[in-house]
N, C-alpha and C. Protein backbone atom coordinates (compact mmCIF):
# COMPACT_ATOMS: atom_id res chain seq x y z
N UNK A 1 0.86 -1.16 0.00
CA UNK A 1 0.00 0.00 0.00
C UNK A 1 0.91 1.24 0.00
N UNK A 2 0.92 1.78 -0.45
CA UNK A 2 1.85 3.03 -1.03
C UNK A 2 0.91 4.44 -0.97
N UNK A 3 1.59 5.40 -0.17
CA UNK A 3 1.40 6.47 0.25
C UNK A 3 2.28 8.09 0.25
N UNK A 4 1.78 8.59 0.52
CA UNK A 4 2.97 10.20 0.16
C UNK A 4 2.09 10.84 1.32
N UNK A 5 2.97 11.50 2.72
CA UNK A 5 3.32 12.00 3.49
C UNK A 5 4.24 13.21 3.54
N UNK A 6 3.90 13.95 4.70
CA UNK A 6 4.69 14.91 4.75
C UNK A 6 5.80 15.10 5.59
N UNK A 7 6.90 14.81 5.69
CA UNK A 7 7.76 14.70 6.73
C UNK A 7 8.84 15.58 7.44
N UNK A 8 9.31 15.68 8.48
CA UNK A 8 10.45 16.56 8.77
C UNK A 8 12.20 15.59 8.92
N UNK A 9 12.39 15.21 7.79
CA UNK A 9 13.92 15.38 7.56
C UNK A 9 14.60 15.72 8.94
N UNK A 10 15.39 15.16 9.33
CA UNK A 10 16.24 15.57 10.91
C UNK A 10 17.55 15.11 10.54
N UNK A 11 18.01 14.01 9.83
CA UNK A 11 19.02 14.11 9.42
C UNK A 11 19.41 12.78 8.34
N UNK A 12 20.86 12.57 8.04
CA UNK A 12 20.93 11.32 6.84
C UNK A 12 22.25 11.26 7.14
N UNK A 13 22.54 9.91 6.77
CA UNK A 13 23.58 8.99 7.00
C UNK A 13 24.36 8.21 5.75
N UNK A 14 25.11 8.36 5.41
CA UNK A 14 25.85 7.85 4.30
C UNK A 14 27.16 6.58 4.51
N UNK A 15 26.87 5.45 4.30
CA UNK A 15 27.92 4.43 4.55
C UNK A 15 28.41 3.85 2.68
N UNK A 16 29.93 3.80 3.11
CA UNK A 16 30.55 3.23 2.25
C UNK A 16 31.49 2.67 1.73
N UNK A 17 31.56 1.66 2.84
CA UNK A 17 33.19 0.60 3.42
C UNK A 17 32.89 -0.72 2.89
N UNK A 18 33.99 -1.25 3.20
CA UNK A 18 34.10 -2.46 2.88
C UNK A 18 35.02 -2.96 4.31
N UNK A 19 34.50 -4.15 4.82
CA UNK A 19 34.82 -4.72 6.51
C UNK A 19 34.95 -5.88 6.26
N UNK A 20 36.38 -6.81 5.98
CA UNK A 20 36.72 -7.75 6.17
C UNK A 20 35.78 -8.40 5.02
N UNK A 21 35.88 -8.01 3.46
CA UNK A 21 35.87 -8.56 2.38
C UNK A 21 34.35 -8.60 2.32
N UNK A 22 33.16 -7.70 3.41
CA UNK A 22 31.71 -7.65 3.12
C UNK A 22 31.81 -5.56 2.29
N UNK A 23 30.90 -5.86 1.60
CA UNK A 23 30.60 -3.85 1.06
C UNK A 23 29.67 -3.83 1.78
N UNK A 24 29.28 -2.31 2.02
CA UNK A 24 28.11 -2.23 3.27
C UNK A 24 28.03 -0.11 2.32
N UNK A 25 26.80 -0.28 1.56
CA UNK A 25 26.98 0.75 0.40
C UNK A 25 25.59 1.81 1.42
N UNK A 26 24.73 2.40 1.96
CA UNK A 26 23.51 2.71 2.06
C UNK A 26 23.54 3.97 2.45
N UNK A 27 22.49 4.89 2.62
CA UNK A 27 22.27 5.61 2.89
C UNK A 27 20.87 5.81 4.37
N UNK A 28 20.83 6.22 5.41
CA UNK A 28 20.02 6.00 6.26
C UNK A 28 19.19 7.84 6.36
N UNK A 29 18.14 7.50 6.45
CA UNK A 29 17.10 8.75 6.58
C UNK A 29 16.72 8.86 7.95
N UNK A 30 16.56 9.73 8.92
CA UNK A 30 16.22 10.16 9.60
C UNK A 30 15.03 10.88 9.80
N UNK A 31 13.75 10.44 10.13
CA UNK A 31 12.29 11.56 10.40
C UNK A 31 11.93 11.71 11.70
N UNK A 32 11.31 12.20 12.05
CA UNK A 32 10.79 13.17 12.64
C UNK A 32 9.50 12.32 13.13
N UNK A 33 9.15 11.16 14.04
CA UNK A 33 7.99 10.74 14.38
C UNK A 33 7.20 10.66 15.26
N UNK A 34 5.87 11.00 15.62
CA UNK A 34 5.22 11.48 16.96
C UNK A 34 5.13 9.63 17.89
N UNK A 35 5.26 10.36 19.10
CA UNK A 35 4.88 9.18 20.11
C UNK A 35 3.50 8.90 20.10
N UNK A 36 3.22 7.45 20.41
CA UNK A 36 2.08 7.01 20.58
C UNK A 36 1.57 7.95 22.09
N UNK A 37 0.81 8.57 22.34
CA UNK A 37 0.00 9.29 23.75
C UNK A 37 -1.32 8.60 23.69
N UNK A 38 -1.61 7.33 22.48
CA UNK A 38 -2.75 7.11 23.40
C UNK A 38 -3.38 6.73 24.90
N UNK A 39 -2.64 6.30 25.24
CA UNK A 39 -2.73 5.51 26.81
C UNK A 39 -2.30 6.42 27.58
N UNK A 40 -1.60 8.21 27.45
CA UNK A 40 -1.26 8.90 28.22
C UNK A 40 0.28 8.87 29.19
N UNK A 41 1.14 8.09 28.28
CA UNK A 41 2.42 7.80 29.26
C UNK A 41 3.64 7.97 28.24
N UNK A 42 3.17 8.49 26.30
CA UNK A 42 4.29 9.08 26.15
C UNK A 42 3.78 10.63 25.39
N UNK A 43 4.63 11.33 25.34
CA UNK A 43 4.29 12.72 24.51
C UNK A 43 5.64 13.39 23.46
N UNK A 44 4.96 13.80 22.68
CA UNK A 44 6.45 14.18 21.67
C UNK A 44 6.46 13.75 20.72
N UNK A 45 7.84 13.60 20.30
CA UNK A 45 8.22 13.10 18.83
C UNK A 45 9.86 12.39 19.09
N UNK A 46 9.42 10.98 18.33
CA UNK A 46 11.05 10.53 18.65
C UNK A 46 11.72 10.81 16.48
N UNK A 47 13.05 9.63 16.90
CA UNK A 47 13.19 9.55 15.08
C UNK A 47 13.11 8.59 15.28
N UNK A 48 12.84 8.35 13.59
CA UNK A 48 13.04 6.83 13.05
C UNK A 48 13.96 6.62 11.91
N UNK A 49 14.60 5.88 11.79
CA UNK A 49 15.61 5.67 11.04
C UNK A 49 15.09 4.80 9.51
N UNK A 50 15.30 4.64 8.49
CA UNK A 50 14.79 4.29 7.22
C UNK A 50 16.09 4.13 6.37
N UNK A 51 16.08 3.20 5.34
CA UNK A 51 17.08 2.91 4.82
C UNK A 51 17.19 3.27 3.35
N UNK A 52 17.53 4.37 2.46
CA UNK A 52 17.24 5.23 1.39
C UNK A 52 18.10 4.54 0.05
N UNK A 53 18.32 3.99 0.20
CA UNK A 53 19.20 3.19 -1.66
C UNK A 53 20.99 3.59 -1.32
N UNK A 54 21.60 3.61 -1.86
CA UNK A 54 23.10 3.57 -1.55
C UNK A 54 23.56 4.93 -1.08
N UNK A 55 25.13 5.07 -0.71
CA UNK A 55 25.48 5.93 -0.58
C UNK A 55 25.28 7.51 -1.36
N UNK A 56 25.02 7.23 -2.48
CA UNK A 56 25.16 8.50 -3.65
C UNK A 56 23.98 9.14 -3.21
N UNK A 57 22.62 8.29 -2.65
CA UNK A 57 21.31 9.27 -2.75
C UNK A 57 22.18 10.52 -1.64
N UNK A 58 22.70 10.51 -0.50
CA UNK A 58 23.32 11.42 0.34
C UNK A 58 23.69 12.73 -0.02
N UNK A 59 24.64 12.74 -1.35
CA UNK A 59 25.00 13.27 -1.90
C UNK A 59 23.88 14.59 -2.47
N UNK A 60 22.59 13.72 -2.90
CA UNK A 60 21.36 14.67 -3.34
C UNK A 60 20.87 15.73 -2.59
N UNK A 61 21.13 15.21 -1.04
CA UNK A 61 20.59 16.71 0.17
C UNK A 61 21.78 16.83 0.52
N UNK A 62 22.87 16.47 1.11
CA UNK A 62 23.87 17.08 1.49
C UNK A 62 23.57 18.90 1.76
N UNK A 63 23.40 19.43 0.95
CA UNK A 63 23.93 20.71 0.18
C UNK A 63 22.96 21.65 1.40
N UNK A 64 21.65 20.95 1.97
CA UNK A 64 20.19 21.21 2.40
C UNK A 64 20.73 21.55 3.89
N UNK A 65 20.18 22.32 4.51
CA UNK A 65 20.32 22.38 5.84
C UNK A 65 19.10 21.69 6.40
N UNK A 66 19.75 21.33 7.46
CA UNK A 66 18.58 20.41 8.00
C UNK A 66 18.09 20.97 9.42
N UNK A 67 16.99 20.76 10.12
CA UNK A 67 16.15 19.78 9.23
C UNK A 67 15.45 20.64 8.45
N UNK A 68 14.65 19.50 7.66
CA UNK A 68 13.59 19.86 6.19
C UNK A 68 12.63 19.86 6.06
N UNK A 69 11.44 19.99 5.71
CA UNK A 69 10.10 19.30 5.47
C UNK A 69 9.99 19.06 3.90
N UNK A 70 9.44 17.77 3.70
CA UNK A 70 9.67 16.53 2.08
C UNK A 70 8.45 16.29 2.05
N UNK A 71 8.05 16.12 1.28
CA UNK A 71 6.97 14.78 0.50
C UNK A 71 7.56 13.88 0.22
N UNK A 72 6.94 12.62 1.18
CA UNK A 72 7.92 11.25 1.03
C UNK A 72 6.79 10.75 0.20
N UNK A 73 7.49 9.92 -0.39
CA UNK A 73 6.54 8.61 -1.05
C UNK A 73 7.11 7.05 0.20
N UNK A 74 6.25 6.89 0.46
CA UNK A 74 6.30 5.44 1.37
C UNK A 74 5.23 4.69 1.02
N UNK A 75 5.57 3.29 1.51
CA UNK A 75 5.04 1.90 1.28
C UNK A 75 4.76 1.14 2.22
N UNK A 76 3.79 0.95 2.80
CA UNK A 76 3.80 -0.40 3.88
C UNK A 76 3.27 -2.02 3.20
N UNK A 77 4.77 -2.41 3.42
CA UNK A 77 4.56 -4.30 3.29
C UNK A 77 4.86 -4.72 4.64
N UNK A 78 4.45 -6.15 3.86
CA UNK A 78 4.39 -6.77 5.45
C UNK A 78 4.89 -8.36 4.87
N UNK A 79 5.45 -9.22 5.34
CA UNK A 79 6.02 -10.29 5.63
C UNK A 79 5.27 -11.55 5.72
N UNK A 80 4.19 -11.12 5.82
CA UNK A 80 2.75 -12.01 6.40
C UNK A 80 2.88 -12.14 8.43
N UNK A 81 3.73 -11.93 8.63
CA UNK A 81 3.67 -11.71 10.19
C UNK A 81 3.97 -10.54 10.49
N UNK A 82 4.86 -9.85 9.87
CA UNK A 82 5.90 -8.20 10.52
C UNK A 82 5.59 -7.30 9.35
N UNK A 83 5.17 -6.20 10.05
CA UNK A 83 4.59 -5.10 8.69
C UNK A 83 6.09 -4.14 8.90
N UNK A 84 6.47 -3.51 7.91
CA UNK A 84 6.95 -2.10 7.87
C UNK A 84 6.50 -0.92 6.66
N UNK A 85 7.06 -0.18 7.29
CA UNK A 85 7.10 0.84 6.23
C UNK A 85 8.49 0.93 5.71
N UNK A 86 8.31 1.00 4.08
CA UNK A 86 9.75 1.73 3.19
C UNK A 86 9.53 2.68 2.85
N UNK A 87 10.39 3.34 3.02
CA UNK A 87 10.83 5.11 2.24
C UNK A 87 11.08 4.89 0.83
N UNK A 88 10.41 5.39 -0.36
CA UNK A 88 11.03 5.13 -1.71
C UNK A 88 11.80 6.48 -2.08
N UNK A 89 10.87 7.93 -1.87
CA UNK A 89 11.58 8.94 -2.08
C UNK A 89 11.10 10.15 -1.29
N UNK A 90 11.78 11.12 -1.50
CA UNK A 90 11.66 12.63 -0.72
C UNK A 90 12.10 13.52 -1.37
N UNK A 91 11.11 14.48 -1.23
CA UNK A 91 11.05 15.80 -2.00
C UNK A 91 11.16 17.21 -1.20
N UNK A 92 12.39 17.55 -1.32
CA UNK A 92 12.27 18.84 -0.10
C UNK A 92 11.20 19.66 -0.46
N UNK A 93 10.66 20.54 0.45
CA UNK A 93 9.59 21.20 0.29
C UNK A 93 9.86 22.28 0.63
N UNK A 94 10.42 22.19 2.10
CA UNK A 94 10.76 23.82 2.94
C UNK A 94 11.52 23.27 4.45
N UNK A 95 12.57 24.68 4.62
CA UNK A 95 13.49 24.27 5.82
C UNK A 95 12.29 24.32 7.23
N UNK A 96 12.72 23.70 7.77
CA UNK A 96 12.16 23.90 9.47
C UNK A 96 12.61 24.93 9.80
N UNK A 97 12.03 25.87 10.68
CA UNK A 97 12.01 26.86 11.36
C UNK A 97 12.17 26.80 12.20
């Protein structure tokens, strides 16, 4: 099921080593996600971490001060037991204030 959201960008992560003959190429996204307060015992916003295609996407915001607000395109699959969500892309929109 595939969706587009609005998100706040907090930060990104760029890996691109090679460790004892494994490559380890990715890029990691950082958002901006509210706590569950239904039950009244959390409040706020934590991050969540997301895993964006290789090192080079990094390269595309680099330049951006962060944080951002994007139009993500995301996806929730599921495993048949474990659901997640994937990040496919992000579109800066405007800096945070």
């Amino acid at each position: 099921m595939k969706f587009n959201n609005r998100v706040k960008v907090t930060g990104m992560k760029a890996v691109d080593v090679e460790m004892e003959g494994q490559r380890y190429d990715s890029t990691k996204v950082f958002l901006e996600i509210p706590l569950d307060d239904s039950k009244g015992t959390a409040k706020g916003f934590a991050t969540a971490e997301y895993s964006f295609g290789k090192h080079d996407e990094f390269d595309k915001y680099k330049h951006l001060p962060f944080p951002f607000e994007a139009e993500a395109e995301m996806e929730m699959v599921t495993s048949g037991k474990v659901s997640k969500v994937v990040l496919h892309a992000i579109k800066p929109v405007a800096q945070v204030k």
